[in-house]
C-alpha atoms as a PDB file:
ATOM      1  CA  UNK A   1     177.658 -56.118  24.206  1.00  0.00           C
ATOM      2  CA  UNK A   2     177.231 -59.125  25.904  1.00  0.00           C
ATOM      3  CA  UNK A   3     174.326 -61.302  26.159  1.00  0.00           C
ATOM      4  CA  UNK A   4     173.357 -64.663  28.058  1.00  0.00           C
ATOM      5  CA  UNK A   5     171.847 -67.214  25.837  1.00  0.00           C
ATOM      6  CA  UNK A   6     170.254 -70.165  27.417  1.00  0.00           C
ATOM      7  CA  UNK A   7     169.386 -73.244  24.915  1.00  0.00           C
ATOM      8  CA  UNK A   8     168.124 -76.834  26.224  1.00  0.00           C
ATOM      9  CA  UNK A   9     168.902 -75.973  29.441  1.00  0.00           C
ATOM     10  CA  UNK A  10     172.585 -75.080  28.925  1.00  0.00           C
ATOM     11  CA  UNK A  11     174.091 -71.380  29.632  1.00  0.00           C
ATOM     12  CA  UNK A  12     176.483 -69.706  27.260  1.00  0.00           C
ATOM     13  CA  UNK A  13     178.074 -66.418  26.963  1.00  0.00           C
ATOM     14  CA  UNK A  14     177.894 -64.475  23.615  1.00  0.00           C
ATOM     15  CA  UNK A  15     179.710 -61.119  23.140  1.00  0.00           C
ATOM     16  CA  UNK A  16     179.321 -58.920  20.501  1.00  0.00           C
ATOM     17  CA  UNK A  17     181.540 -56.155  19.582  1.00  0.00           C
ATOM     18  CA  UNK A  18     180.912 -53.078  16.698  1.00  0.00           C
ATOM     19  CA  UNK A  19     184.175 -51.169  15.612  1.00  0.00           C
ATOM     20  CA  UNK A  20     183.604 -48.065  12.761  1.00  0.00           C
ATOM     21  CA  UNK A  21     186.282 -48.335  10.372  1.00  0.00           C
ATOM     22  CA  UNK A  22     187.536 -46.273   7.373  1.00  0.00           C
ATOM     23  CA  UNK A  23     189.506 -46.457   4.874  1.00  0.00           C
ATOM     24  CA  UNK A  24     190.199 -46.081   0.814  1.00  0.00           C
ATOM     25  CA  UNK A  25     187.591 -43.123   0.789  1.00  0.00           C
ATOM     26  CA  UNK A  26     184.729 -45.085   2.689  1.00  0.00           C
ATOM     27  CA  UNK A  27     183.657 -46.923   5.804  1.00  0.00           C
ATOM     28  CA  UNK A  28     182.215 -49.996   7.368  1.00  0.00           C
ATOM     29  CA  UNK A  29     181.334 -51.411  10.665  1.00  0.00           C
ATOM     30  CA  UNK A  30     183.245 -54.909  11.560  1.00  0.00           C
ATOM     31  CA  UNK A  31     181.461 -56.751  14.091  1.00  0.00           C
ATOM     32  CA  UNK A  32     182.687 -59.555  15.692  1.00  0.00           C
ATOM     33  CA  UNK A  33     180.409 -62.314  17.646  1.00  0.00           C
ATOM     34  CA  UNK A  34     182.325 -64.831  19.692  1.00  0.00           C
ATOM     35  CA  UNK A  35     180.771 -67.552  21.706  1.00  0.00           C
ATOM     36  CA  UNK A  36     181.839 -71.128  22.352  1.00  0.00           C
ATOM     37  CA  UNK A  37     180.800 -72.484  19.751  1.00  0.00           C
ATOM     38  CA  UNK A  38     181.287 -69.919  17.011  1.00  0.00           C
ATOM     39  CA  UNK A  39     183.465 -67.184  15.604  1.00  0.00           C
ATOM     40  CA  UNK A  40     182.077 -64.752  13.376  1.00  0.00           C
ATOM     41  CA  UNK A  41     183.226 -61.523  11.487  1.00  0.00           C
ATOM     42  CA  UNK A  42     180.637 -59.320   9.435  1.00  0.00           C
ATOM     43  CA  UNK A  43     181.158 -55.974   7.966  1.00  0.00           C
ATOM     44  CA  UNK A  44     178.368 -54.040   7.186  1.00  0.00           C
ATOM     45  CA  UNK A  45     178.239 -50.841   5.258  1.00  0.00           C
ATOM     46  CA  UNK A  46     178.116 -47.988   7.205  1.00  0.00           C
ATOM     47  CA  UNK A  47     175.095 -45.596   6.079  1.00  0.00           C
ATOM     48  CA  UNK A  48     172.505 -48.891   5.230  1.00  0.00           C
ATOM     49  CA  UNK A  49     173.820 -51.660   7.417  1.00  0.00           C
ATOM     50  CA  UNK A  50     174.250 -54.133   4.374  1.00  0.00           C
ATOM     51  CA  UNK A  51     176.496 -57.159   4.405  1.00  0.00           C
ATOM     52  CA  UNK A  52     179.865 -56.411   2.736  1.00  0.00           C
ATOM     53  CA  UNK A  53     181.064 -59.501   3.864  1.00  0.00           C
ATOM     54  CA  UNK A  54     180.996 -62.502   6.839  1.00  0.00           C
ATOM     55  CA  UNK A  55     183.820 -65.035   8.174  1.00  0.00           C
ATOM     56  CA  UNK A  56     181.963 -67.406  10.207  1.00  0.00           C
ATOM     57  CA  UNK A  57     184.062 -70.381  12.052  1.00  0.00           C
ATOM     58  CA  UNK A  58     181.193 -72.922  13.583  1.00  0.00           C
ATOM     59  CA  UNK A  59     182.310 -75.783  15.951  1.00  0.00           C
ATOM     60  CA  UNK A  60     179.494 -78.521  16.443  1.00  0.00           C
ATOM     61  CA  UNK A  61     180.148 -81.896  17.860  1.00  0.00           C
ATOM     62  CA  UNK A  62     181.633 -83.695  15.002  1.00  0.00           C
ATOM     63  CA  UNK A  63     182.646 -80.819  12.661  1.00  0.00           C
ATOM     64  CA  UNK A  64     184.486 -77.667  12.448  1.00  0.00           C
ATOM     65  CA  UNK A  65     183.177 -75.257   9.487  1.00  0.00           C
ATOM     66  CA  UNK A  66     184.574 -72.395   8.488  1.00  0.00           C
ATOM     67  CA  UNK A  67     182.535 -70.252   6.026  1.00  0.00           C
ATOM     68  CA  UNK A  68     183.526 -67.185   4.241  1.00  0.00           C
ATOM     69  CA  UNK A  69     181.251 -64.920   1.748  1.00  0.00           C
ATOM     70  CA  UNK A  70     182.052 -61.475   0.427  1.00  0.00           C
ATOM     71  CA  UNK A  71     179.538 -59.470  -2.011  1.00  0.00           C
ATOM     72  CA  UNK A  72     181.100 -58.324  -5.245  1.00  0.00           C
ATOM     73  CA  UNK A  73     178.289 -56.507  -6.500  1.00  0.00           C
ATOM     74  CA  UNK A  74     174.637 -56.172  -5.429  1.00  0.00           C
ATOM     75  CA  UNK A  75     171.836 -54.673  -8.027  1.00  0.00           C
ATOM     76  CA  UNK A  76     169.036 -55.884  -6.083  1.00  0.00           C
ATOM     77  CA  UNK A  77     166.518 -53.323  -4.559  1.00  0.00           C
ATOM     78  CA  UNK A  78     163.888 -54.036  -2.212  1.00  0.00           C
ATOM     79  CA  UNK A  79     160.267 -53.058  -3.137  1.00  0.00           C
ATOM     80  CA  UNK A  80     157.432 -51.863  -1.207  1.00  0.00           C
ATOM     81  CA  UNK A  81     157.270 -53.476   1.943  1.00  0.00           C
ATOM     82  CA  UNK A  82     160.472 -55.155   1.514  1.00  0.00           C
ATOM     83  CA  UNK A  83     164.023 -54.900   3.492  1.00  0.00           C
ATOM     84  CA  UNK A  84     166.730 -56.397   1.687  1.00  0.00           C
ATOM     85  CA  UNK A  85     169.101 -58.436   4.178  1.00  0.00           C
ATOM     86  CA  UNK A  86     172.382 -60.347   3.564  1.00  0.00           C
ATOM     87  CA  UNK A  87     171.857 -63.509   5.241  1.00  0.00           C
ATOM     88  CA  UNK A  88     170.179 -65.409   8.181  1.00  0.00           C
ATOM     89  CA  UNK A  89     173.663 -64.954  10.388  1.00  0.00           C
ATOM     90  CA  UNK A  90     173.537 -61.465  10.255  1.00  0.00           C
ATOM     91  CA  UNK A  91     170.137 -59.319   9.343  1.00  0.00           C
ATOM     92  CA  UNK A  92     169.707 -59.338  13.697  1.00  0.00           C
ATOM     93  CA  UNK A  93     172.342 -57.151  13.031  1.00  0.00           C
ATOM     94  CA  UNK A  94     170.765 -55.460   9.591  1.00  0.00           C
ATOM     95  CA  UNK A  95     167.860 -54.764  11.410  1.00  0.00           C
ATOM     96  CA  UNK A  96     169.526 -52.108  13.326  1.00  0.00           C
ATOM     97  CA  UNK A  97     169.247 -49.936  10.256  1.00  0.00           C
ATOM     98  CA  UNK A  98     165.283 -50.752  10.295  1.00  0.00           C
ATOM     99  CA  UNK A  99     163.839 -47.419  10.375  1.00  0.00           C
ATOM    100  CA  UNK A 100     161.660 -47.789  13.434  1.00  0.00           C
ATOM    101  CA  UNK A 101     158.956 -45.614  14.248  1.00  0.00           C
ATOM    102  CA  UNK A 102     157.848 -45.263  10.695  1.00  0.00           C
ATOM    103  CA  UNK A 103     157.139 -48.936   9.463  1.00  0.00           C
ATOM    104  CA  UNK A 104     155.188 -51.659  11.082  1.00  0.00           C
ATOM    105  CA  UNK A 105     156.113 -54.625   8.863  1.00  0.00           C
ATOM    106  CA  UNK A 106     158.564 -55.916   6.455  1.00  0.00           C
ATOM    107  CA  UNK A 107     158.882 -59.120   4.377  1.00  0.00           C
ATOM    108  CA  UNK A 108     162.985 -60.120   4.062  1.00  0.00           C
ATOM    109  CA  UNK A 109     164.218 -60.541   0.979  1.00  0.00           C
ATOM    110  CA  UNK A 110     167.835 -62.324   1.264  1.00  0.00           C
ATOM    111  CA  UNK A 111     170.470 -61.482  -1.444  1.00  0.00           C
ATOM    112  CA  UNK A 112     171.316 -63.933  -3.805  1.00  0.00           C
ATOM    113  CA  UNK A 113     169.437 -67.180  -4.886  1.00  0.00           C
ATOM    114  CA  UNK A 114     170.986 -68.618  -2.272  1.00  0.00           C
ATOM    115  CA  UNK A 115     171.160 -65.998   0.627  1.00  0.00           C
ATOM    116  CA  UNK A 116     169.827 -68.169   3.237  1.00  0.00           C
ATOM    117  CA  UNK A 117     165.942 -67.590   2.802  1.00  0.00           C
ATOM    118  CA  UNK A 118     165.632 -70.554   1.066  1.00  0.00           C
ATOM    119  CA  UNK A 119     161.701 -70.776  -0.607  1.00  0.00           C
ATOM    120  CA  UNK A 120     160.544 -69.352   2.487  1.00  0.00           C
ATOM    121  CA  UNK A 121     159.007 -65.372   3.024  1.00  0.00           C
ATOM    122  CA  UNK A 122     160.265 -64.339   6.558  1.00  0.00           C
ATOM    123  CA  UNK A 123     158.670 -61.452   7.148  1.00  0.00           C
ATOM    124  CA  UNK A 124     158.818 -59.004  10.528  1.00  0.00           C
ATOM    125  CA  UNK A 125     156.015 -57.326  11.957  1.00  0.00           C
ATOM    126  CA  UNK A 126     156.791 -54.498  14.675  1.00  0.00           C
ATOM    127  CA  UNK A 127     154.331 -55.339  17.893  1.00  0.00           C
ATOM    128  CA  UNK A 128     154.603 -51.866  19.795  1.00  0.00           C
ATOM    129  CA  UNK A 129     156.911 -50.887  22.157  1.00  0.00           C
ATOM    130  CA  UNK A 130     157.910 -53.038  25.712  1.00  0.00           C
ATOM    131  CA  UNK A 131     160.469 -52.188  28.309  1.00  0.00           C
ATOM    132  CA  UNK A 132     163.001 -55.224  28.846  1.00  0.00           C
ATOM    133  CA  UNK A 133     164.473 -55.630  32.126  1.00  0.00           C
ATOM    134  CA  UNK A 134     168.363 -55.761  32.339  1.00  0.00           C
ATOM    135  CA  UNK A 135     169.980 -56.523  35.465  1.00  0.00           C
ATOM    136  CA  UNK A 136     168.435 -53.307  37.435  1.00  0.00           C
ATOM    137  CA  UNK A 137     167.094 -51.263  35.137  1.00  0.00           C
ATOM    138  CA  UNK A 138     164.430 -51.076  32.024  1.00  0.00           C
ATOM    139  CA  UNK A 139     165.660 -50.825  28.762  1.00  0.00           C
ATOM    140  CA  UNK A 140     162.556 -49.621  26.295  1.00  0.00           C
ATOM    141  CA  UNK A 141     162.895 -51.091  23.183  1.00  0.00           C
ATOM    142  CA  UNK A 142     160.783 -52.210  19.898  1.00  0.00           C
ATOM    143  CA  UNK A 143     159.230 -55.512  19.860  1.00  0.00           C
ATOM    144  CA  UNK A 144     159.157 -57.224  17.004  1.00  0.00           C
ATOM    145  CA  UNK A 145     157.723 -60.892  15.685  1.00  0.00           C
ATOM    146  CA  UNK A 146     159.824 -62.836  12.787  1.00  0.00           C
ATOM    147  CA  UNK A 147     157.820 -65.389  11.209  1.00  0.00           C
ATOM    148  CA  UNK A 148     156.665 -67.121   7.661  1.00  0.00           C
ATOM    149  CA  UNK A 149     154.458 -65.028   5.537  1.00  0.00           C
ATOM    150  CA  UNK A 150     151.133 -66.563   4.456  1.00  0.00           C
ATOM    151  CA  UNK A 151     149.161 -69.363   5.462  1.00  0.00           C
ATOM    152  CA  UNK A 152     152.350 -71.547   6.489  1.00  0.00           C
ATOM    153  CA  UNK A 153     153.141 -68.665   9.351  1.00  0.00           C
ATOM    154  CA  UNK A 154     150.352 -70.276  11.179  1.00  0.00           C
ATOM    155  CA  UNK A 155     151.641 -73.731  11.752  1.00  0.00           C
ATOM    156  CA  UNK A 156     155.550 -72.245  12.260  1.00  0.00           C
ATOM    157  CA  UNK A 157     156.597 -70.831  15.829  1.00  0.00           C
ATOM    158  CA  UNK A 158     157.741 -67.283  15.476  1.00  0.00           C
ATOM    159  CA  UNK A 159     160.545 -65.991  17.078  1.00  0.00           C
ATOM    160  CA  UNK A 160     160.250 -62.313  18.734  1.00  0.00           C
ATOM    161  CA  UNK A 161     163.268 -59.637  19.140  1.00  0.00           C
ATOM    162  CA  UNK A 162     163.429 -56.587  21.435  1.00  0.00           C
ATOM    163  CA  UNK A 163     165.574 -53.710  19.567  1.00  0.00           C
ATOM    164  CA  UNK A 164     166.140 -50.717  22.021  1.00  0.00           C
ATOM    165  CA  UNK A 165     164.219 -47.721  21.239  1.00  0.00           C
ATOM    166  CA  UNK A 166     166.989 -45.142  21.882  1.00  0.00           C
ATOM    167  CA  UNK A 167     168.599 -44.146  18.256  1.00  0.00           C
ATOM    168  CA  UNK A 168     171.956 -47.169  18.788  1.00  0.00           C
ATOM    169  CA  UNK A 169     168.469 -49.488  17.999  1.00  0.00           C
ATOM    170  CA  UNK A 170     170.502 -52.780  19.755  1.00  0.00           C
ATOM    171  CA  UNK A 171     169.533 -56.049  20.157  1.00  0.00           C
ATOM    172  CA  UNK A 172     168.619 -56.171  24.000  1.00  0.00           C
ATOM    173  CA  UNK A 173     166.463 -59.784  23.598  1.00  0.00           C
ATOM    174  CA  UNK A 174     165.368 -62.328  21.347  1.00  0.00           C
ATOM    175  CA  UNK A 175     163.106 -66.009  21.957  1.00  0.00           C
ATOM    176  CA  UNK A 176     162.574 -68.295  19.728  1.00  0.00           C
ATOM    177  CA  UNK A 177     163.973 -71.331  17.286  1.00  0.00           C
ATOM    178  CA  UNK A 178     167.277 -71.874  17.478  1.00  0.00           C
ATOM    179  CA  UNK A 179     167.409 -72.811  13.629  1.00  0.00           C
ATOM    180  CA  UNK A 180     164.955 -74.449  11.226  1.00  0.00           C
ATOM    181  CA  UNK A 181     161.314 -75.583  12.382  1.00  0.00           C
ATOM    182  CA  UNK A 182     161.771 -78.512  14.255  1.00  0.00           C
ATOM    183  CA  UNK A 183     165.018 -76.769  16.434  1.00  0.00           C
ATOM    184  CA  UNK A 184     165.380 -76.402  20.227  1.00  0.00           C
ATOM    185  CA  UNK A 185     163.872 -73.053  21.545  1.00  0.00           C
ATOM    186  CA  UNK A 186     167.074 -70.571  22.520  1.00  0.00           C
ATOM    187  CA  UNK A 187     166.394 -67.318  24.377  1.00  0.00           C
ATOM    188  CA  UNK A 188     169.147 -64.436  24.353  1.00  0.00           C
ATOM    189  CA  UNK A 189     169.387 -61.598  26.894  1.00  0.00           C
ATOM    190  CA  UNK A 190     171.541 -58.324  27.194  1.00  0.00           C
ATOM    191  CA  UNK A 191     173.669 -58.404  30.561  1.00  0.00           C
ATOM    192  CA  UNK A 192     175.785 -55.787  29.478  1.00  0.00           C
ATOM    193  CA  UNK A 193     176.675 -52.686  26.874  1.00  0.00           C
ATOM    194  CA  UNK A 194     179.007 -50.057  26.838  1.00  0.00           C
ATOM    195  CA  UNK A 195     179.867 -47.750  24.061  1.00  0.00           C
ATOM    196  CA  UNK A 196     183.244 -47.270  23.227  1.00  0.00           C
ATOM    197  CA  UNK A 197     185.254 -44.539  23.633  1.00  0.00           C
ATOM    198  CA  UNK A 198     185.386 -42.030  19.935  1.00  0.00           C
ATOM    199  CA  UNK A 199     188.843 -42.361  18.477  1.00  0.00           C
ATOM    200  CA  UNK A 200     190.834 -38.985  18.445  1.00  0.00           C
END
């Protein structure tokens, strides 16, 4: 996949790869994000989309961070109304594993006290279906709103995500914060996807 992202005027490139791989009697997907000013490396489990682990190389202005995380054992379950995610780099990617059609909301609970929600309750709610245009053609997809749960939600900008509707469930779009309140506004948008070929 790759996507356009436009931030504070400035144009970037972001491309986004998913690879199925086995091995040892089970499987995982590796994704790997690459733009210019980070390199990233998640696996997810295969059947739930859950972070196995993430390799994430940032480059700001005056630092270079590299940041690595793996999951050695998870006994946490969501409960009603709640999706359990890994981490605020990669449930966009989780959320392909939402099961769309047949849930309208969901607060995120992050693994680990220090997962990346911090004290705040994200929570999605799923705004109906829109068709996102991509280059020439319409892509339908699932909109969705992220925001802060309770009365805070209402002084916090939300950011909203389009998820295609076919069953691959792909980020074609998202608008919104960049990072914490207070961050510039960053938009993202599909300009390309192609499946790869199955492996013999």
């Amino acid at each position: 996949m790759s996507y356009r992202r436009t931030q504070s005027g400035k144009v970037s490139s972001l491309k986004v790869s998913w690879d199925l791989v086995t091995g040892n009697g089970s499987s995982w997907y590796e994704i790997r994000a690459v733009s210019s000013e980070q390199e990233a490396l998640f696996r997810l489990d295969s059947r739930k989309l859950f972070l196995i682990s993430s390799d994430v190389l940032n480059r700001g202005p005056d630092s270079t961070i590299r940041r690595a995380a793996t999951v050695l054992e998870s006994r946490a379950k969501a409960g009603e109304g709640e999706l359990l995610v890994g981490g605020l780099e990669t449930f966009v990617y989780e959320l392909r594993g939402f099961p769309w059609g047949s849930a309208s909301k969901a607060k995120l609970v992050f693994l680990g006290a220090n997962g990346g929600g911090g004290n705040f309750d994200l929570e999605i709610t799923v705004l109906g279906r829109e068709d996102v245009e991509v280059g020439d053609r319409k892509i339908a997809c699932w909109k969705v709103q992220l925001g802060l749960a309770g009365v805070f939600g209402a002084f916090i900008g939300k950011t909203y995500l389009w998820y295609s509707a076919d069953s691959a469930h792909y980020l074609v779009k998202s608008e919104g914060a960049s990072g914490p309140p207070g961050s510039p506004s960053m938009s993202i948008i599909l300009e390309s996807y192609a499946a790869k070929p199955a492996k013999p």
